[in-house]
Protein backbone atom coordinates (compact mmCIF):
# COMPACT_ATOMS: atom_id res chain seq x y z
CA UNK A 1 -124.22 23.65 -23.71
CA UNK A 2 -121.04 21.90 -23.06
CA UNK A 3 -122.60 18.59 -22.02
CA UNK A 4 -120.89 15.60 -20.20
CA UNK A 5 -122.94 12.36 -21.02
CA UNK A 6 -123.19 8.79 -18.26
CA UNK A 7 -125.00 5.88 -19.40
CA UNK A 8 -123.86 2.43 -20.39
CA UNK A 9 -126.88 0.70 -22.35
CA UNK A 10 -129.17 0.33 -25.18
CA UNK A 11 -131.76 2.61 -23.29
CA UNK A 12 -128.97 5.84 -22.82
CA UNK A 13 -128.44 5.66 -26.64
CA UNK A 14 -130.77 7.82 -28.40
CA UNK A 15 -130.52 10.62 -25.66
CA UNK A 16 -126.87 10.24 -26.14
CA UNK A 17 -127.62 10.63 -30.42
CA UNK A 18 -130.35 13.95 -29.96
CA UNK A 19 -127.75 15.62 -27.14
CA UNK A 20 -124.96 15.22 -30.29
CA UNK A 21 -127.13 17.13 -32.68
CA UNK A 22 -128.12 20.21 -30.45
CA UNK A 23 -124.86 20.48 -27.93
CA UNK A 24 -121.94 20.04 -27.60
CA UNK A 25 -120.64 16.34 -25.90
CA UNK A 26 -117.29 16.94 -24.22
CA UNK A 27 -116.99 13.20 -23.52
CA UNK A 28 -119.15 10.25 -23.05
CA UNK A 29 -118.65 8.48 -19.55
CA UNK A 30 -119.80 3.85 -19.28
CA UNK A 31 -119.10 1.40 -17.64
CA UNK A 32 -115.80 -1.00 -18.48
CA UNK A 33 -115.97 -3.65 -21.45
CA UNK A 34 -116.88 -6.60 -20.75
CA UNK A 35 -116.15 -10.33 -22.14
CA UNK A 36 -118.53 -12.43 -23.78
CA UNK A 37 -119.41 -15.42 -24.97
CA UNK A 38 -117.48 -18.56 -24.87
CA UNK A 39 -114.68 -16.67 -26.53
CA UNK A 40 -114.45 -14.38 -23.82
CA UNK A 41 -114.52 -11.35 -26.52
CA UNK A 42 -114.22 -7.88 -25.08
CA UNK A 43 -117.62 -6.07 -25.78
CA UNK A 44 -118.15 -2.22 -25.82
CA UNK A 45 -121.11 -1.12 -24.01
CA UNK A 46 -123.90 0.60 -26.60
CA UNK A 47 -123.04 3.85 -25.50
CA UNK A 48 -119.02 3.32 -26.57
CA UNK A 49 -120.64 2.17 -29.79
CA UNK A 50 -122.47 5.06 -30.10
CA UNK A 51 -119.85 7.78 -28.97
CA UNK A 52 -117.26 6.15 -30.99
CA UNK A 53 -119.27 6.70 -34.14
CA UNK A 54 -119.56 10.25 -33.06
CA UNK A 55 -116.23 10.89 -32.36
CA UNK A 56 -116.96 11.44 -28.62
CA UNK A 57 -114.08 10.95 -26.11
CA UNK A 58 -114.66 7.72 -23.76
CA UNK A 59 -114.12 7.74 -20.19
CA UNK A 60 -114.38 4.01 -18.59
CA UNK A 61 -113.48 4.41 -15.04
CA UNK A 62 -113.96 1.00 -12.90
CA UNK A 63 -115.51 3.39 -9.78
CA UNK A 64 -116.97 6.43 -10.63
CA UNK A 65 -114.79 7.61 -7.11
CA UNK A 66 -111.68 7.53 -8.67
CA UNK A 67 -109.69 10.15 -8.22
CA UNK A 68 -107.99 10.65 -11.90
CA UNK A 69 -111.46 9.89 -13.13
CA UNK A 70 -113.16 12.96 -10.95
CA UNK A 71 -109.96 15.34 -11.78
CA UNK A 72 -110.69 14.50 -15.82
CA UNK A 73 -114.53 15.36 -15.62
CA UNK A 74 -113.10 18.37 -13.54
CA UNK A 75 -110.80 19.36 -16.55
CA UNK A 76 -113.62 19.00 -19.10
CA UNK A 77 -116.14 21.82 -17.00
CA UNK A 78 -119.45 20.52 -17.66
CA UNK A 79 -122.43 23.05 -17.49
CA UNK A 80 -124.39 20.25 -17.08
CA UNK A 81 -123.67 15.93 -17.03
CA UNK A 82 -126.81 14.06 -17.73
CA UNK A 83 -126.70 10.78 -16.69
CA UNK A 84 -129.15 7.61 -18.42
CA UNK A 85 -128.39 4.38 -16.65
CA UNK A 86 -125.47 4.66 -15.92
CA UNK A 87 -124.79 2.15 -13.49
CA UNK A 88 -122.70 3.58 -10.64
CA UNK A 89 -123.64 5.71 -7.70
CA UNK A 90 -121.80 9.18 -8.45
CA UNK A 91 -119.97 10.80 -5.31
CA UNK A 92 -120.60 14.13 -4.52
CA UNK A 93 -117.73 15.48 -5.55
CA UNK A 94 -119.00 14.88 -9.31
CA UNK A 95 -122.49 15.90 -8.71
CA UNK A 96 -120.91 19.31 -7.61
CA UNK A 97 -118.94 19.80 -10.92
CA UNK A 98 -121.60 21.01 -13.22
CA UNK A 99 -122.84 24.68 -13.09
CA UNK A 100 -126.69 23.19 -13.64
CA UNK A 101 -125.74 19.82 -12.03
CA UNK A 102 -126.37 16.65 -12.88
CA UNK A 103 -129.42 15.17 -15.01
CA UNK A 104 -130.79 12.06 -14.76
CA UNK A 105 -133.63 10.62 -16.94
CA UNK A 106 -135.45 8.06 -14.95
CA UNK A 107 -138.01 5.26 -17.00
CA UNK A 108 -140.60 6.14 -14.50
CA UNK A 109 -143.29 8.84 -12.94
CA UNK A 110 -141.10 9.42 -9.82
CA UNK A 111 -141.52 9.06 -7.15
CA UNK A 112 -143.20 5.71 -8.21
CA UNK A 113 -140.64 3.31 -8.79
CA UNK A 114 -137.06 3.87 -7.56
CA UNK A 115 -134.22 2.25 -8.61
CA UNK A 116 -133.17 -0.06 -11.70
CA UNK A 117 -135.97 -1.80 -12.68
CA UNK A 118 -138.96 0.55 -13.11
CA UNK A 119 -139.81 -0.35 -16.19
CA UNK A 120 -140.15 -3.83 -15.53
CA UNK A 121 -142.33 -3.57 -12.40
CA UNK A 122 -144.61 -1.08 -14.47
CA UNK A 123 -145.68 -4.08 -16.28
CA UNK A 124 -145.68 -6.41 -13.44
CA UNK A 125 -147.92 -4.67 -11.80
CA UNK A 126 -150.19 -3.86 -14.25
CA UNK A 127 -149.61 0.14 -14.69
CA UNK A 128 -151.87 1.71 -16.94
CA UNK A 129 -149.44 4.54 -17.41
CA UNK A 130 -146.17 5.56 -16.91
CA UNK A 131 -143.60 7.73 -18.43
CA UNK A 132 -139.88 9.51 -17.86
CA UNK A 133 -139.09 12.07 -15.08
CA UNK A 134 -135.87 14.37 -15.67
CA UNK A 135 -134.64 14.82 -12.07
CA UNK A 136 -131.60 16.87 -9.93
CA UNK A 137 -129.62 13.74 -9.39
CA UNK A 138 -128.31 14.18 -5.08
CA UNK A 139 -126.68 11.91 -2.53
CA UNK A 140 -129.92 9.50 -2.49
CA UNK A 141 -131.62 6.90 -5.21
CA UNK A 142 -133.91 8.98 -7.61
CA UNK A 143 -135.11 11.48 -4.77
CA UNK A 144 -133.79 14.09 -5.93
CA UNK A 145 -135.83 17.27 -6.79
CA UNK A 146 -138.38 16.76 -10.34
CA UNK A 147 -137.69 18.81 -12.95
CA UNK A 148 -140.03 17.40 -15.65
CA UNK A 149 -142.28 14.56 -17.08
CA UNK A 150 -143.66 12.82 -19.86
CA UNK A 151 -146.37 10.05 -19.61
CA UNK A 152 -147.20 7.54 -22.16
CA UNK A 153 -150.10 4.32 -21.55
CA UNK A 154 -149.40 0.95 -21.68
CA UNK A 155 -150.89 -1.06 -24.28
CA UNK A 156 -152.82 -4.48 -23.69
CA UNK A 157 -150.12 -6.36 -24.87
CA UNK A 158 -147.60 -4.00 -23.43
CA UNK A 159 -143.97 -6.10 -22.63
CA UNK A 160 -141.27 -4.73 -21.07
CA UNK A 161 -139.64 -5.08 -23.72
CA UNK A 162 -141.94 -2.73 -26.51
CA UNK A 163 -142.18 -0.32 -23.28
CA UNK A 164 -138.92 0.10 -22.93
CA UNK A 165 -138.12 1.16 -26.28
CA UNK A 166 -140.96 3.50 -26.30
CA UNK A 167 -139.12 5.09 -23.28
CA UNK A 168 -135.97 5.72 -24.06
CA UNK A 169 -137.22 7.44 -27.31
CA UNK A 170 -139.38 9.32 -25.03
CA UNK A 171 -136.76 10.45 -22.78
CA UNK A 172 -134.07 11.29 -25.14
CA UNK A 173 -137.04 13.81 -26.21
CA UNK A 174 -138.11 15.09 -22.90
CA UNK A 175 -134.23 15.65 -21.71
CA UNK A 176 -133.80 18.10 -24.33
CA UNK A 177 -136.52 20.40 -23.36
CA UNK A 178 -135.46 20.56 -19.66
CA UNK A 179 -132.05 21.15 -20.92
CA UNK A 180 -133.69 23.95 -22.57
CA UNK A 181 -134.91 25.23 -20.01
CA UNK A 182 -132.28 24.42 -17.25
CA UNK A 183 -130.50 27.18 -20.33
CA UNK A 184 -133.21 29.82 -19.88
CA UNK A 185 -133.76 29.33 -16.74
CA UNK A 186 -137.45 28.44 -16.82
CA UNK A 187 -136.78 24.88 -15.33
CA UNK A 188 -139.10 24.62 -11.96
CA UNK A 189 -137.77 21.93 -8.99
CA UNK A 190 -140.48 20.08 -7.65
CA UNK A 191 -139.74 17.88 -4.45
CA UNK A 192 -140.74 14.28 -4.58
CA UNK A 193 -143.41 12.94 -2.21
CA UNK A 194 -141.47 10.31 -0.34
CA UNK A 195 -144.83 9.26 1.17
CA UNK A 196 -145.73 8.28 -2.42
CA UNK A 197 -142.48 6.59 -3.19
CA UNK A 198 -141.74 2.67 -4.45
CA UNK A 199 -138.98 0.94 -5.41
CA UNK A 200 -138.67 -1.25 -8.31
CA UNK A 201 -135.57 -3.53 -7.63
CA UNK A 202 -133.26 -5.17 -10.75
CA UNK A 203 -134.98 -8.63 -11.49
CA UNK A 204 -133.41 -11.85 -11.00
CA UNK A 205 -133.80 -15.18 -13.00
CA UNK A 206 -135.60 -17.31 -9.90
CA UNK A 207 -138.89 -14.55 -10.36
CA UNK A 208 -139.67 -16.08 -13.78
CA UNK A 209 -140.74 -19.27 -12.59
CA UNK A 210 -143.86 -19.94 -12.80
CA UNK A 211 -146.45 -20.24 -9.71
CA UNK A 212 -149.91 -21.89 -11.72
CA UNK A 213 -151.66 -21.29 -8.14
CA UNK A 214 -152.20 -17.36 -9.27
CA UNK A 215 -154.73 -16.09 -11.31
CA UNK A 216 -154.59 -16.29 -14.89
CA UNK A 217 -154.37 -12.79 -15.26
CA UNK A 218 -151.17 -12.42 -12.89
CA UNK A 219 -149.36 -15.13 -14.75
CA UNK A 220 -150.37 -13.22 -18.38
CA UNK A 221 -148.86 -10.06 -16.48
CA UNK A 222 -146.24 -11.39 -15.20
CA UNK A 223 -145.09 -12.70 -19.11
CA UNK A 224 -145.26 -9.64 -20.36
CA UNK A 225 -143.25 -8.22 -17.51
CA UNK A 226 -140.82 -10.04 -17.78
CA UNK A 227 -140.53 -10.12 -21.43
CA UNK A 228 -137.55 -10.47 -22.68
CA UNK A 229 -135.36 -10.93 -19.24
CA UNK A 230 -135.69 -12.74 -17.41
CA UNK A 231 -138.76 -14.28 -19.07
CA UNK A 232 -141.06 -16.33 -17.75
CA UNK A 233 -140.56 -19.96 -17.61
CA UNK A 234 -142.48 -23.74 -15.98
CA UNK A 235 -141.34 -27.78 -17.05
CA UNK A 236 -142.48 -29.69 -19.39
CA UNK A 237 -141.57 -32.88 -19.93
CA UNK A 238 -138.25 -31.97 -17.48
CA UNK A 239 -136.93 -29.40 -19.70
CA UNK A 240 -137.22 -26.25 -19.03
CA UNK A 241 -140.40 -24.28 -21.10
CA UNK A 242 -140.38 -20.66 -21.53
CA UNK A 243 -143.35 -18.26 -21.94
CA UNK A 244 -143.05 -15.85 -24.41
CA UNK A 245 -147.11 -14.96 -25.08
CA UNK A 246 -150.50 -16.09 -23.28
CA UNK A 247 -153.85 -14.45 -22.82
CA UNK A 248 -156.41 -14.92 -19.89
CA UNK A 249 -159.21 -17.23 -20.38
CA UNK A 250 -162.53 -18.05 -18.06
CA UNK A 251 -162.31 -21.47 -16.56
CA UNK A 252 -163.54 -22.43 -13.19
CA UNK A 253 -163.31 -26.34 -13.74
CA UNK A 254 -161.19 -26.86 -10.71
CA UNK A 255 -158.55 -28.95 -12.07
CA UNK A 256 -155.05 -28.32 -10.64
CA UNK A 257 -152.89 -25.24 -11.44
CA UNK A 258 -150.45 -26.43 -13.70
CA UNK A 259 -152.73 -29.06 -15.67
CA UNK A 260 -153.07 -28.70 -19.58
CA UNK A 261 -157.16 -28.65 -19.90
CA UNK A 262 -157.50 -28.40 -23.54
CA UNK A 263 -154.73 -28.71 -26.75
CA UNK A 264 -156.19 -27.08 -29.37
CA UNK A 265 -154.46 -26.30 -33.04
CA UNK A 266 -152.75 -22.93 -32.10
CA UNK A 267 -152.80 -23.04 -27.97
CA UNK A 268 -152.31 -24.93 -25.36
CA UNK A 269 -154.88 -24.28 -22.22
CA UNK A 270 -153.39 -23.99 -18.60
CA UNK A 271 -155.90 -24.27 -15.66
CA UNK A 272 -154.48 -21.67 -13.18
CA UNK A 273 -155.42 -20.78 -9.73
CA UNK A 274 -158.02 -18.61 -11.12
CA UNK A 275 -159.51 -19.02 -14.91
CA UNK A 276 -157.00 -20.03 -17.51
CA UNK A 277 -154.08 -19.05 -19.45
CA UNK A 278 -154.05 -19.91 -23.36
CA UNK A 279 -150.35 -20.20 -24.54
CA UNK A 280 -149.26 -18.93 -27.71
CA UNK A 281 -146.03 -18.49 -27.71
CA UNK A 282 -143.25 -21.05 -26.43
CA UNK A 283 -139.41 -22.06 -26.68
CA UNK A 284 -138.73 -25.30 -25.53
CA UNK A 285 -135.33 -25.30 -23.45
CA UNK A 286 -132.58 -26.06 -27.02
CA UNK A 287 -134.99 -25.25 -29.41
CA UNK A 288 -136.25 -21.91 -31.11
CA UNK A 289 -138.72 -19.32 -29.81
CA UNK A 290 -141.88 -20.38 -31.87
CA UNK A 291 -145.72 -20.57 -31.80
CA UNK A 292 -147.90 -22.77 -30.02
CA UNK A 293 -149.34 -24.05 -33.41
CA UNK A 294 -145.75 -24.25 -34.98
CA UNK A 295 -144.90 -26.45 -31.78
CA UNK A 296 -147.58 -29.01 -31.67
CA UNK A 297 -146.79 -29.60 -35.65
CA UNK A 298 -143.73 -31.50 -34.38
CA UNK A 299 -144.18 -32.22 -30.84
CA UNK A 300 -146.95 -34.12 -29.12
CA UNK A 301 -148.39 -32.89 -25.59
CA UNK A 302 -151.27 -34.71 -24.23
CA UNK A 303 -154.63 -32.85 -22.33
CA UNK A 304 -154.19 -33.79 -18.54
CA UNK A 305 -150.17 -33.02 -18.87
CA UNK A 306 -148.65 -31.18 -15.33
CA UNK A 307 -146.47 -28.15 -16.11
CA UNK A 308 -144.19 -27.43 -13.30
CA UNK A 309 -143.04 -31.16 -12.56
């Protein structure tokens, strides 16, 4: 198939890599450079990276509504554009170009969590499964019609981070089969259940504070999902103290949420609004990401110590 590829990071990559070795990519489409760093250095989005190495043509259009832009993706006839995080809403005009239309792999079981941070909230809210849905993309946010799906469980330990690479691995996978079958024309639509719909908004920063008033078992959730970005963070000592790893313990000693209860060799104890949370892994704000044990070996923190002040 003569395929036009949208996505702009890490995630869209290896669909991007198994689309090069079965069809044929007229032209990879991402989102502008951007400059980083304190000397402002233009970076290419992974995708660039990726179609550069392939030798794939790179469209960077600042709207996706640009008129140039649409007559270019017009010029290329797409049978089909498959889209992986792209970034931008796509006009109509473009999701009219393709003879099978346009693709989009979503990190989710649709119609359970919409929008741009599904994989995320997965973990946040303590999912014991999710997976990828290939989808006809249409006017509104992921409700267009299901085409297929893959699911995979969450581990224990699941972060958003491991999940997320599992996914897009997953995905690049499950997009070639329904572009297999988009081909042979076994590929069935199945309408979304709006009733059964949720949105998973893009995270911000302020959500990785820390609130030691929830249970345990939130917190512990909510450090995985939010594992690596934002991450979740409290204060110690006035600097800022990140969370990188904790597990649930019982405790129903009723000191405050937020008070260290025990400083062991490898953890330090948190008493939370319900049971405990044992930390295990920490970065101090200036210093390295590093274990609890690693931590106390140069730094002292004394039992009865407030987080969060």
């Amino acid at each position: 198939m003569n395929v036009v590829f949208m996505g702009t990071p890490e995630f869209a990559v290896p669909t991007l890599e198994k689309l090069t070795q079965f069809h044929h990519v007229a032209a990879a489409v991402t989102q502008p450079d951007k400059q980083k760093g304190r000397g402002k250095k233009l970076s290419f989005p992974p995708v660039k990276e990726a179609a550069l190495q392939h030798g794939i043509p790179v469209l960077q259009p600042a709207k996706a509504r640009d008129e140039q832009f649409i007559e270019d993706l017009e010029q290329l006839a797409p049978d089909v554009i498959v889209v992986v995080a792209y970034g931008q809403i796509l006009p109509e005009r473009i999701l009219n170009i393709p003879k099978y239309g346009c693709i989009n792999v979503h990190g989710s079981l649709l119609p359970k969590y919409r929008g741009a941070g599904p994989i995320q909230w997965a973990v946040l809210n303590g999912e014991k499964e999710t997976g990828i849905t290939t989808m006809y993309m249409e006017k509104g946010l992921d409700t267009g019609d299901m085409i297929d799906k893959a699911v995979i469980s969450l581990d224990q330990k699941e972060t958003s981070g491991t999940l997320h690479d599992k996914l897009m691995e997953l995905g690049a996978d499950l997009l070639l089969e329904t572009l297999e079958k988009l081909e042979n024309g076994t590929a069935v639509r199945t309408k979304q259940n709006d009733n059964e719909s949720s949105y998973a908004p893009m995270l911000s920063k302020e959500m990785g504070e820390i609130e030691f008033t929830k249970s345990a078992a939130e917190i512990e959730q909510w450090v995985r999902g939010l594992n690596p970005w934002p991450s979740a963070y409290t204060e110690l000592g006035g600097k800022t103290l990140k969370i990188w790893d904790a597990d649930v313990v019982s405790y129903d000693g009723g000191e405050r949420p937020g008070t260290i209860i025990e400083v062991t060799k490898k953890q330090m104890i948190v008493a939370c609004g319900q049971d405990a949370l044992a930390l295990n892994e920490i970065q101090l704000s200036g210093k390295k990401r590093m274990s609890v044990q690693a931590f106390l070996a140069g730094s002292r923190v004394d039992k009865g110590t407030v987080l969060g002040e």
